[in-house]
Every structure is written in C-alpha cells, then in structure tokens.
Protein backbone atom coordinates (compact mmCIF):
# COMPACT_ATOMS: atom_id res chain seq x y z
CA UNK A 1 11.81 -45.86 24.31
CA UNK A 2 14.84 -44.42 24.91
CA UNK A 3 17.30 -44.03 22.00
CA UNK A 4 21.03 -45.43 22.39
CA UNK A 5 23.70 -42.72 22.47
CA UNK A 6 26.34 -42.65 19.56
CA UNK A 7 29.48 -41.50 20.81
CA UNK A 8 32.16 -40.19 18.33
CA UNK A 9 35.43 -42.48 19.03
CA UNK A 10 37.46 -42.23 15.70
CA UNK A 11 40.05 -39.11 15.67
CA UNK A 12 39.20 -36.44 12.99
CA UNK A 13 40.73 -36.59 9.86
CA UNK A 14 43.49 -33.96 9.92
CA UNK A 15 43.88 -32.33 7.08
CA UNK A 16 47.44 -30.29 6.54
CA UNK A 17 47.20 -26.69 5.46
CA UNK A 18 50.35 -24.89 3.54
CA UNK A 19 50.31 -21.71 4.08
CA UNK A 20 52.99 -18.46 4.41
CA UNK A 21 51.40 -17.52 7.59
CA UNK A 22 47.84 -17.24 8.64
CA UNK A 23 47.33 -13.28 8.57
CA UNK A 24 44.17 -11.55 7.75
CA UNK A 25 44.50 -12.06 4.14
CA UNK A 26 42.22 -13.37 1.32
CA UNK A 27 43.22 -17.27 1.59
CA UNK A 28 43.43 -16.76 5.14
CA UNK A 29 40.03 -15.53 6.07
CA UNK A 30 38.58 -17.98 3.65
CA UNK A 31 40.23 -21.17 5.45
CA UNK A 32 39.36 -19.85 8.95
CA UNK A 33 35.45 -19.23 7.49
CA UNK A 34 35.23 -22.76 6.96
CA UNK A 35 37.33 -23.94 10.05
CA UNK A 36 35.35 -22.25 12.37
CA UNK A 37 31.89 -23.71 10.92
CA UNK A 38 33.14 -27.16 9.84
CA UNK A 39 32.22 -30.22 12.01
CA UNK A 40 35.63 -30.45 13.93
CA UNK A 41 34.86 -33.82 15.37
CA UNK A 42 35.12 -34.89 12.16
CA UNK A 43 37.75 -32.75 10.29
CA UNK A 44 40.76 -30.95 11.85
CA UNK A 45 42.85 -28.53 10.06
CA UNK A 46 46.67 -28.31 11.29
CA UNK A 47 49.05 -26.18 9.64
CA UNK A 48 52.37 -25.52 8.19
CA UNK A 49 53.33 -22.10 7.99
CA UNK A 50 56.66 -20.15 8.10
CA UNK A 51 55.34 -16.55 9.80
CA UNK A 52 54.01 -15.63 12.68
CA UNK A 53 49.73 -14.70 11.93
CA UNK A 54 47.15 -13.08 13.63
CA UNK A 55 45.27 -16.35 13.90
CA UNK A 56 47.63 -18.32 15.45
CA UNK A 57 46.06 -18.03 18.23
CA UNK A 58 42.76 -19.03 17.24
CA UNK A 59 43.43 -21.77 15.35
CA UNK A 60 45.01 -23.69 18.40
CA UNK A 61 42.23 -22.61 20.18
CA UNK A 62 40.01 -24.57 17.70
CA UNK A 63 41.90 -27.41 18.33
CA UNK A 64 44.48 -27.38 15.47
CA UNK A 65 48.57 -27.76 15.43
CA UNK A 66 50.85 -25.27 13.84
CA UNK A 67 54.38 -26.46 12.56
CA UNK A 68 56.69 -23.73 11.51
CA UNK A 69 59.19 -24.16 8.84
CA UNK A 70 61.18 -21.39 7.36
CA UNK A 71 60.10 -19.90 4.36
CA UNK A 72 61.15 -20.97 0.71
CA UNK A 73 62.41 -17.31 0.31
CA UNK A 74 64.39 -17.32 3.08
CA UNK A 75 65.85 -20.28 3.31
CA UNK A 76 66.08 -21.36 0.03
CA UNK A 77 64.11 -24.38 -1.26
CA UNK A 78 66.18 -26.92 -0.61
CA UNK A 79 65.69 -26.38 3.59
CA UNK A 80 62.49 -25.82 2.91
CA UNK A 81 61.84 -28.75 1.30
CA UNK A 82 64.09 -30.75 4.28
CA UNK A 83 61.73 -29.21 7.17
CA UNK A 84 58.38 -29.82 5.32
CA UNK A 85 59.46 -33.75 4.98
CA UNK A 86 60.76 -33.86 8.08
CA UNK A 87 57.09 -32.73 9.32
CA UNK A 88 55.68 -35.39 7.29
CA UNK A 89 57.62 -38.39 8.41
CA UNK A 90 57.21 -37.16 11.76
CA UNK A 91 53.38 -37.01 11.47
CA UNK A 92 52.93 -40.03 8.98
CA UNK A 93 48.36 -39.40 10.02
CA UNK A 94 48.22 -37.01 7.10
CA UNK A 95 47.00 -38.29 4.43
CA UNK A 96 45.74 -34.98 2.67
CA UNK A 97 48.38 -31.78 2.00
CA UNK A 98 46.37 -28.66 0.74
CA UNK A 99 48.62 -25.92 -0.55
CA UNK A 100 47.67 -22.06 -0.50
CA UNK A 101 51.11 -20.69 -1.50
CA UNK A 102 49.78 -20.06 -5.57
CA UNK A 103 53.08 -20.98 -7.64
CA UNK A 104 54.86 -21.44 -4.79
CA UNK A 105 52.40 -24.38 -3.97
CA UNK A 106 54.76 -26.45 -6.48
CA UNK A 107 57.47 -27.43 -3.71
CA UNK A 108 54.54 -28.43 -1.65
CA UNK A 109 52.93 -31.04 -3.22
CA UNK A 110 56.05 -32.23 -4.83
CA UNK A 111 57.48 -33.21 -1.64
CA UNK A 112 53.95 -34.22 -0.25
CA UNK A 113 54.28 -36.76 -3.12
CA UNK A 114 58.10 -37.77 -1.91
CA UNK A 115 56.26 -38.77 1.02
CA UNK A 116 53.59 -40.83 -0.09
CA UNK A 117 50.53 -38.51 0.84
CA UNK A 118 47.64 -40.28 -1.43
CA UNK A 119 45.96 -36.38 -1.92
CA UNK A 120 47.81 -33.35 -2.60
CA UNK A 121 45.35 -30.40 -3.59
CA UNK A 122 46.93 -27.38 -5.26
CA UNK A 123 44.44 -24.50 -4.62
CA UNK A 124 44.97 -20.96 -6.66
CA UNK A 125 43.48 -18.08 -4.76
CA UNK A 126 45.71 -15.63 -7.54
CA UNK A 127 45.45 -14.46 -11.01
CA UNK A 128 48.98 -12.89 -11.37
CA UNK A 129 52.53 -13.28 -9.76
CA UNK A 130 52.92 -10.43 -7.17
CA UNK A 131 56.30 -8.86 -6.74
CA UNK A 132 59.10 -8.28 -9.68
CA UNK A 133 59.82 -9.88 -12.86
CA UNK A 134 62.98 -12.02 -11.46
CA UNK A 135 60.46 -12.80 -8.66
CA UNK A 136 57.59 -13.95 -10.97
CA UNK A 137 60.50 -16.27 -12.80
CA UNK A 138 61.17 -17.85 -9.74
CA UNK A 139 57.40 -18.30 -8.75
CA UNK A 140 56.48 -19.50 -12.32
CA UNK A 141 59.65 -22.23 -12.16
CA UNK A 142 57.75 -23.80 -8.81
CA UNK A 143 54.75 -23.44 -10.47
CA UNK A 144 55.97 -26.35 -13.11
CA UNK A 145 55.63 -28.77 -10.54
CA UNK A 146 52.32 -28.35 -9.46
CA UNK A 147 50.37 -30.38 -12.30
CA UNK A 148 52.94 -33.48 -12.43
CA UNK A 149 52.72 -33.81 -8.57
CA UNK A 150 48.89 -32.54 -7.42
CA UNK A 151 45.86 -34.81 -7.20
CA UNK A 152 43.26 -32.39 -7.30
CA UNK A 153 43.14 -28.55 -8.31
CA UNK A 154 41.14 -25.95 -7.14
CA UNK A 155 40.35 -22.68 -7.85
CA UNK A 156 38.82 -19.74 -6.39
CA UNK A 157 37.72 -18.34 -10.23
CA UNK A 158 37.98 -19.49 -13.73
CA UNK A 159 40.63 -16.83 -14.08
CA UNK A 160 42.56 -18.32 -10.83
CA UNK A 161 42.55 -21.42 -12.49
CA UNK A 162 43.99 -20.48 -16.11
CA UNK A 163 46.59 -18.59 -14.06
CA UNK A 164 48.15 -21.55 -12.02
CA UNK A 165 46.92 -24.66 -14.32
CA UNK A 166 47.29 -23.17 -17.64
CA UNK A 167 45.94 -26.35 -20.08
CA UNK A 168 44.32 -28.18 -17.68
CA UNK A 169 42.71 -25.34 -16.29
CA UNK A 170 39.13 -27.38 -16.54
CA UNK A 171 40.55 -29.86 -14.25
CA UNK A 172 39.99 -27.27 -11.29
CA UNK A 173 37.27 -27.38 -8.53
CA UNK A 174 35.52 -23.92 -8.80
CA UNK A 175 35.31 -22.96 -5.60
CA UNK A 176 34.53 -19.60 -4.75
CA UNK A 177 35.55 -17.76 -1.58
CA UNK A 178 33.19 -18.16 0.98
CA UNK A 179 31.81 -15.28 3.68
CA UNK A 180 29.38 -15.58 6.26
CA UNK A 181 26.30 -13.54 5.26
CA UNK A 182 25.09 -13.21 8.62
CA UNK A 183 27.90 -10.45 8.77
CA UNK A 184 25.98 -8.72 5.94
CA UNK A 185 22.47 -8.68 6.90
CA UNK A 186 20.68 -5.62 7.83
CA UNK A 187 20.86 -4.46 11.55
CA UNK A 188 18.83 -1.14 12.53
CA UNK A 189 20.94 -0.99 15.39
CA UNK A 190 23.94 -0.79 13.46
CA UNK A 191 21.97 1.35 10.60
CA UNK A 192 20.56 3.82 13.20
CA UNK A 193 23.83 4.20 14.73
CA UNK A 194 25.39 5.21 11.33
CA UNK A 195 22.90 7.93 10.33
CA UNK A 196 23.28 9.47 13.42
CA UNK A 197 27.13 9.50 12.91
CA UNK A 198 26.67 11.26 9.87
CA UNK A 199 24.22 13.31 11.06
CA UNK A 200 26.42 14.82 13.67
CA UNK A 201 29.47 14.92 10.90
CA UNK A 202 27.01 16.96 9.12
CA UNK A 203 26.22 19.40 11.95
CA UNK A 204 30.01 19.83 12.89
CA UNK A 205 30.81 20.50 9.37
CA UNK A 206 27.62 23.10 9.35
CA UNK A 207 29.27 24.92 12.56
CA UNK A 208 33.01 25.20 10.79
C-alpha cells in the first residue's frame, strides 16, 4: 500500500542572527557549521550585520536574508539602535533575535525587547574585551544591558559565560563550538601526499 506524501507547507522559522559581519572568524564559522547542516525547511537563519563577509555569499545561497545596518562604532548607538528597529518593525516574522556581538550584544537584545521579540538569546563566544581600556569601558557599559533584557544565555565555555554574565553565569547554555569531524578524519590520500612533500623538502634541503 502506498504511503501518502507529507508535503512541508508552513514557512521556516527564521531566526535573526546579530552579527559584525560574517567573516571567517570563530562565531562565524560556528553559525555557518550549523547552518549548512540544519534542516532549512524547518529553520532559516537571516542576518543583521554591518560589514561586508566572506560568507555573504553563501548564506544567500542557503536561502537566508542579510540586512545591513551600520555599525555601533561607527555610527554611534543611537543610529544603530534606529536601523536595527527599523528592521524589526519592518519584518514583524521574527520572533527570535540571537546576538554574537559579546558586550556589544547589550544594544541588541535591548532593542529586540523594545520591539516585542518573545526570545532574545545573548550568546558569549569571548572571555575578555579586545581592543583598549577606553574601548573595554565602552563594551562593558553595553554589556549592562544584556541580563535585564535577554531571555536565554549561552555560552561557548564556563569561562565565556563568567565573562559576559558575571552572577548569573549558571544561567548559560554550555554550548561548545561545533566542527565537522569529517574534516579531521584520516585520509591516506591526503597523508601520502604530505610525506612525500616533506620528503622532497628533505632532499632539496640535502642538495643546498
């Protein structure tokens, strides 16, 4: 007997990603591990972001939308602030903000919360400000409002999370980075190709 065919008709839940810009940094690489493996029928990730990354591209391959807003650093935070509302009320379907910008992640879910987004996640992928002392004042001022204003916290490590969430550190998710150990397994191909690499380095360094 043949069995009736379930067709998918509800959109994907789209979640919204803060982010600086999608480079090929730590947070970065992480997100795009789990977008590219994720069941995107079900989930879509869409992004704000503020510079230009070397997975733009991919990501609207994959099916997800990129709204650029200048950065809090450049345009000061109230601007910033203006433009990441202003892509909220124009996109009233998301109903989860995850922030990636550590401290900075603050502004984020504070205005998520202006707008009535029911989840705001404040994720730490950090264990120290980067950049100056008047720099780490400013960060560490944003980073006030992440605890009154975020629903959930996550961390990548117990020392991420006593960074960002101080007190309520145990309130964080542990979730470590993820990589795709397919990238790690052994390959002779790859292993043969290396020793005879070296073994010709060691011959040309025999001839000098």
């Amino acid at each position: 007997m043949n069995q009736p065919v379930i067709s998918r008709t509800r959109a994907p839940l789209r979640v919204l990603q803060v982010v600086a810009g999608m480079n090929r940094g730590g947070y970065e690489t992480f997100i795009m591990n789990l977008y590219r493996n994720m069941d995107r029928e079900r989930v879509q990730f869409d992004f704000i972001h503020s510079l230009e990354g070397s997975f733009d591209a991919e990501i609207r391959e994959l099916g997800g939308q990129m709204h650029k807003i200048p950065f809090i650093t450049q345009a000061g935070p109230f601007r910033y602030a203006r433009a990441l509302r202003a892509v909220l009320a124009a996109h009233p379907q998301y109903r989860i903000v995850h922030a990636h910008m550590d401290k900075f992640s603050g502004m984020a879910v504070r205005e998520a919360r202006k707008m009535n987004v029911p989840v705001r996640i404040a994720h730490s992928h950090s264990t120290r400000n980067e950049g100056g002392p008047l720099y780490g004042l400013v960060k560490n001022h944003y980073g006030k409002m992440v605890l009154p204003n975020a629903t959930h916290l996550l961390a990548c490590s117990p020392g991420a999370a006593a960074w960002m969430f101080g007190a309520q550190a145990e309130r964080a998710k542990i979730v470590p980075d993820a990589i795709l150990l397919e990238a790690y397994r052994p390959n002779e191909e790859t292993r043969r190709s290396l020793v005879n690499t070296i073994v010709h380095y060691k011959v040309l360094l025999k001839v000098l």
